[in-house]
Protein backbone atom coordinates (compact mmCIF):
# COMPACT_ATOMS: atom_id res chain seq x y z
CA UNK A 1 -4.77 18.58 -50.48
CA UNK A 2 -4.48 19.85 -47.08
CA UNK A 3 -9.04 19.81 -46.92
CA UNK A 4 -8.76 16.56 -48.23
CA UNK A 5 -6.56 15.10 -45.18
CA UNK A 6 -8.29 16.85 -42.74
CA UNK A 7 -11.85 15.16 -44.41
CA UNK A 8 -10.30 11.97 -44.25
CA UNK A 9 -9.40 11.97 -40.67
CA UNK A 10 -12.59 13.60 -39.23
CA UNK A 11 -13.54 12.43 -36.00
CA UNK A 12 -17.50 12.51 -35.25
CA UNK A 13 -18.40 11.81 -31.83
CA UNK A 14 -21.44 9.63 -32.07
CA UNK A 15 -22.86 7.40 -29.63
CA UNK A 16 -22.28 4.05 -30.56
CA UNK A 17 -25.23 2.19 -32.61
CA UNK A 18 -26.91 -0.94 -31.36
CA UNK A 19 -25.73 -1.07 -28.15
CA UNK A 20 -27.69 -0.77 -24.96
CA UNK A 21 -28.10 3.41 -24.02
CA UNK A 22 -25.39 3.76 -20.90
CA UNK A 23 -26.86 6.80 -19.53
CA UNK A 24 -25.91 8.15 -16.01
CA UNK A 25 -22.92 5.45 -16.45
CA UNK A 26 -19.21 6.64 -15.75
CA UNK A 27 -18.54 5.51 -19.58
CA UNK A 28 -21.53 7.92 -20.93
CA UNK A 29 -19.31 10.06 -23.56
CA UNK A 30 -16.57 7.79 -23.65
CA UNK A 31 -17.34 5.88 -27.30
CA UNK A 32 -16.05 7.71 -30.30
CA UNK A 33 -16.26 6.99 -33.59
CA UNK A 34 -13.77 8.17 -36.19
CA UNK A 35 -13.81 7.90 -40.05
CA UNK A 36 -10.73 7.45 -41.80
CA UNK A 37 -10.29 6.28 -45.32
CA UNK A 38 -13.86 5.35 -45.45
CA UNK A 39 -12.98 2.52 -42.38
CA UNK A 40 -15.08 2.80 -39.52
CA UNK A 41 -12.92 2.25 -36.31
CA UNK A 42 -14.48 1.95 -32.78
CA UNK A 43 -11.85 4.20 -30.24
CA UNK A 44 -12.69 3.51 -26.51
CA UNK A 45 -11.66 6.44 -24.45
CA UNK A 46 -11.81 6.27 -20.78
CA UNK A 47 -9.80 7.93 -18.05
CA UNK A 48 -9.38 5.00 -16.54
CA UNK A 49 -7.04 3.85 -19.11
CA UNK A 50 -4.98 6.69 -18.53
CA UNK A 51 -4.16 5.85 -14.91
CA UNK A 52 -4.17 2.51 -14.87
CA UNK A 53 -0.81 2.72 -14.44
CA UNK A 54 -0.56 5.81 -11.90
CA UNK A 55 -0.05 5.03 -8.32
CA UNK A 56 -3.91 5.12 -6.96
CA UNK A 57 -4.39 4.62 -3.13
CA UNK A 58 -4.80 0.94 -2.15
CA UNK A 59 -7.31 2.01 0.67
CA UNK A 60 -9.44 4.92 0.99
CA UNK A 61 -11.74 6.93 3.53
CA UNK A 62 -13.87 8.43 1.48
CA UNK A 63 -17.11 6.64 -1.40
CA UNK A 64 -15.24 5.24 -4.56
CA UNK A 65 -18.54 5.14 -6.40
CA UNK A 66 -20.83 7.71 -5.64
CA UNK A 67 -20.01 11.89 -4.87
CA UNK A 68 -17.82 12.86 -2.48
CA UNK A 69 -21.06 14.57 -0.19
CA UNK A 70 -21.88 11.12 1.08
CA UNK A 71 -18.59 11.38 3.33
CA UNK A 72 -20.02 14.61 5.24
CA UNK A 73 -23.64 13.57 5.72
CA UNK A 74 -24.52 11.24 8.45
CA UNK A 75 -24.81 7.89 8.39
CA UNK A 76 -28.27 6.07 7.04
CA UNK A 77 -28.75 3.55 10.35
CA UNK A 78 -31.67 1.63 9.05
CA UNK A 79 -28.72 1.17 5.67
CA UNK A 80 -26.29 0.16 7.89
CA UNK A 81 -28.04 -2.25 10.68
CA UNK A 82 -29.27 -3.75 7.46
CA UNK A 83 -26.01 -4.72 6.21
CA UNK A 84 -24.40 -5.48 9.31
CA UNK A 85 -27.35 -7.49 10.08
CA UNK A 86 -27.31 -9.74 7.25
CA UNK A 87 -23.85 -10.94 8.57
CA UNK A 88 -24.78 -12.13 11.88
CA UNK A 89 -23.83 -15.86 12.52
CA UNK A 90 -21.32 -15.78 9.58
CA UNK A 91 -18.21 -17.77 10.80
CA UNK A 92 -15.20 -16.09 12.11
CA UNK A 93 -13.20 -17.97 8.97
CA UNK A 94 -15.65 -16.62 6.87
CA UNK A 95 -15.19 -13.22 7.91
CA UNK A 96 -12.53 -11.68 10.78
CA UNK A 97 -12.78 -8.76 12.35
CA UNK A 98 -11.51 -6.26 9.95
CA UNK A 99 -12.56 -7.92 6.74
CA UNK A 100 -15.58 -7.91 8.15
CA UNK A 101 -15.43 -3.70 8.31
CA UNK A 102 -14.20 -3.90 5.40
CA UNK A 103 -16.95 -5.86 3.68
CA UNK A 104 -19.72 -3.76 5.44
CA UNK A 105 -18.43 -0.09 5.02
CA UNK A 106 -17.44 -1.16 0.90
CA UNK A 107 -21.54 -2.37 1.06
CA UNK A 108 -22.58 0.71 2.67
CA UNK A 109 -21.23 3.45 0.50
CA UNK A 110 -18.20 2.16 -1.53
CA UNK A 111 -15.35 2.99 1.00
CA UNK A 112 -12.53 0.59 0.92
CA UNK A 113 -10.99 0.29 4.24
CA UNK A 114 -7.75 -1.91 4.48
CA UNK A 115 -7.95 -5.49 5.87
CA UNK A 116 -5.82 -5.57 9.09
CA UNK A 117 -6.51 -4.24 12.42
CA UNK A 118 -3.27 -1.74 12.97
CA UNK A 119 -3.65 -0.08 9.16
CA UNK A 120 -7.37 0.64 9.91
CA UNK A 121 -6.64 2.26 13.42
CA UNK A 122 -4.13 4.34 12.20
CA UNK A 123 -5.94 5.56 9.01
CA UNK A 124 -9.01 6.84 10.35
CA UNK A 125 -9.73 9.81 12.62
CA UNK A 126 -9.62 9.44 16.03
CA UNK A 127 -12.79 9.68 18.78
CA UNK A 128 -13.26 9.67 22.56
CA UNK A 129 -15.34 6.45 24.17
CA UNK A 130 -18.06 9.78 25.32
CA UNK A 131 -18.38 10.64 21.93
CA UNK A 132 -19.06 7.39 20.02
CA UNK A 133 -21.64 7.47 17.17
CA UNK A 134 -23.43 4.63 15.38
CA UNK A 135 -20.78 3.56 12.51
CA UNK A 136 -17.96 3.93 14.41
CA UNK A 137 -15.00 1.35 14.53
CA UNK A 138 -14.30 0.59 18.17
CA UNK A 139 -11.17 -1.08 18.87
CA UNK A 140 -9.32 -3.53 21.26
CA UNK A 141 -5.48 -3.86 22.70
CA UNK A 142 -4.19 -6.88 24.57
CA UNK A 143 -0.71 -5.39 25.11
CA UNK A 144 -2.30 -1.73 26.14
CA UNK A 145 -0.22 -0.40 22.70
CA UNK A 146 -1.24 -2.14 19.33
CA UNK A 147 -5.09 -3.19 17.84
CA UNK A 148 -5.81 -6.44 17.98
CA UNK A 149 -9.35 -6.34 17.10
CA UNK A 150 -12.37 -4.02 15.56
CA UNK A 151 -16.00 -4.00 15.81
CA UNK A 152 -19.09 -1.38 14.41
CA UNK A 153 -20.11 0.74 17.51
CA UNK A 154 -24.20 0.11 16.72
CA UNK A 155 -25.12 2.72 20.39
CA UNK A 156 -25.91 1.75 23.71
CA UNK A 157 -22.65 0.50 24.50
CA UNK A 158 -23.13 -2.08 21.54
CA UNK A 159 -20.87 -3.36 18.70
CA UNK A 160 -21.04 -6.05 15.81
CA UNK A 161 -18.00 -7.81 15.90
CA UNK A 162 -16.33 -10.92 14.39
CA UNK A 163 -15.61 -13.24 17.59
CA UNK A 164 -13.10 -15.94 17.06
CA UNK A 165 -15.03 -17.85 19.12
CA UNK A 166 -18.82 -17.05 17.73
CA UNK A 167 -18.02 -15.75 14.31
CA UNK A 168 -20.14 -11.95 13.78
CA UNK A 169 -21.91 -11.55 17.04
CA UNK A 170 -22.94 -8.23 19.02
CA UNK A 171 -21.75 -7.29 22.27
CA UNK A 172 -21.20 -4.89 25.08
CA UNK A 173 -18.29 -2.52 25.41
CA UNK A 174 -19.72 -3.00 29.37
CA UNK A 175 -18.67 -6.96 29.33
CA UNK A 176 -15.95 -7.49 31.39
CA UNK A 177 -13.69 -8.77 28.56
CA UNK A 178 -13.86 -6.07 26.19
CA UNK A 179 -14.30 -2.90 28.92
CA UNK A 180 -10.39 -4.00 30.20
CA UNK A 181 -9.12 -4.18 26.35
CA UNK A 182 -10.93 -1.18 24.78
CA UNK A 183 -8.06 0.86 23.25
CA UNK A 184 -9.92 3.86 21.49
CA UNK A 185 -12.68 4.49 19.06
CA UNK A 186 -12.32 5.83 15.21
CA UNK A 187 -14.66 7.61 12.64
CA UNK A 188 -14.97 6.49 8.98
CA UNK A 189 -18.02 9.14 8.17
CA UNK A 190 -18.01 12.13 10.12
């Protein structure tokens, strides 16, 4: 009795027929097959189900979708300038300043970076105006305290920014405006 149970609830891990091979995909694996009572059912098992319900960080600093490495290598300029690039001209109520971080670092390598100003400059690591580095978030006070705005530090004194004014625009750390209101600079990819 006790074989025939355990023949009737065998479980043979097959890889679903007819449908499209999913190789390399997070789901490879996940299809199982299992025969009971001669009835074929179709059991989708994915981690993701399991912590669906878990607390998961809302934001985070490091790739969602590709390996952990990406966060210590440097950062792919010619990737980047791309990205930013195809922004410029966009209108600030298409994109403010932090979504629009937001929407190029998520292109870039899958990081998802909060939308407002003050959550983004106190998440991220901290870096001297000497020691700024293409990629880097460069932000602006008007009360000497608090963030008010964020722009991509692109070199030479240089950052893409959404203007209120312009919409996503560079400028100069240098112009008068922004040189009296820079508060500090911060590093998403070290």
């Amino acid at each position: 009795m006790g074989e025939k149970r355990a023949q009737r609830l065998r479980v043979t891990l097959s890889r679903f027929k007819g449908e499209p091979a999913i190789d390399g995909s997070p789901l490879q694996g996940l299809l199982v097959v299992a025969s009971v009572k001669g009835g074929k059912f179709l059991v989708i098992l994915s981690f993701f189900f399991l912590i669906s319900c878990a607390a998961y960080p809302r934001y985070t600093t490091h790739p969602v979708s590709q390996p952990s490495s990406i966060s210590e290598s440097k950062i792919d300029k010619l990737k980047m300038t791309r990205i930013m690039e195809s922004y410029l001209g966009e209108s600030h109520s298409k994109y403010d300043c932090s979504a629009l971080v937001h929407q190029v670092y998520l292109r870039y390598s899958g990081i998802n970076l909060p939308f407002e100003t003050k959550k983004l400059y106190l998440l991220v690591k901290k870096v001297e105006k000497e020691e700024l580095a293409f990629g880097d978030l460069v932000f602006f006070t008007e009360d000497g305290l608090s963030p008010f705005h964020v722009g991509i530090y692109t070199g030479n004194n240089q950052f893409v920014h959404s203007s209120s004014s312009q919409g996503v625009i560079i400028s100069s750390l240098d112009e008068k405006y922004y040189a009296r209101r820079f508060l500090g600079g911060r590093r998403v990819i070290p």
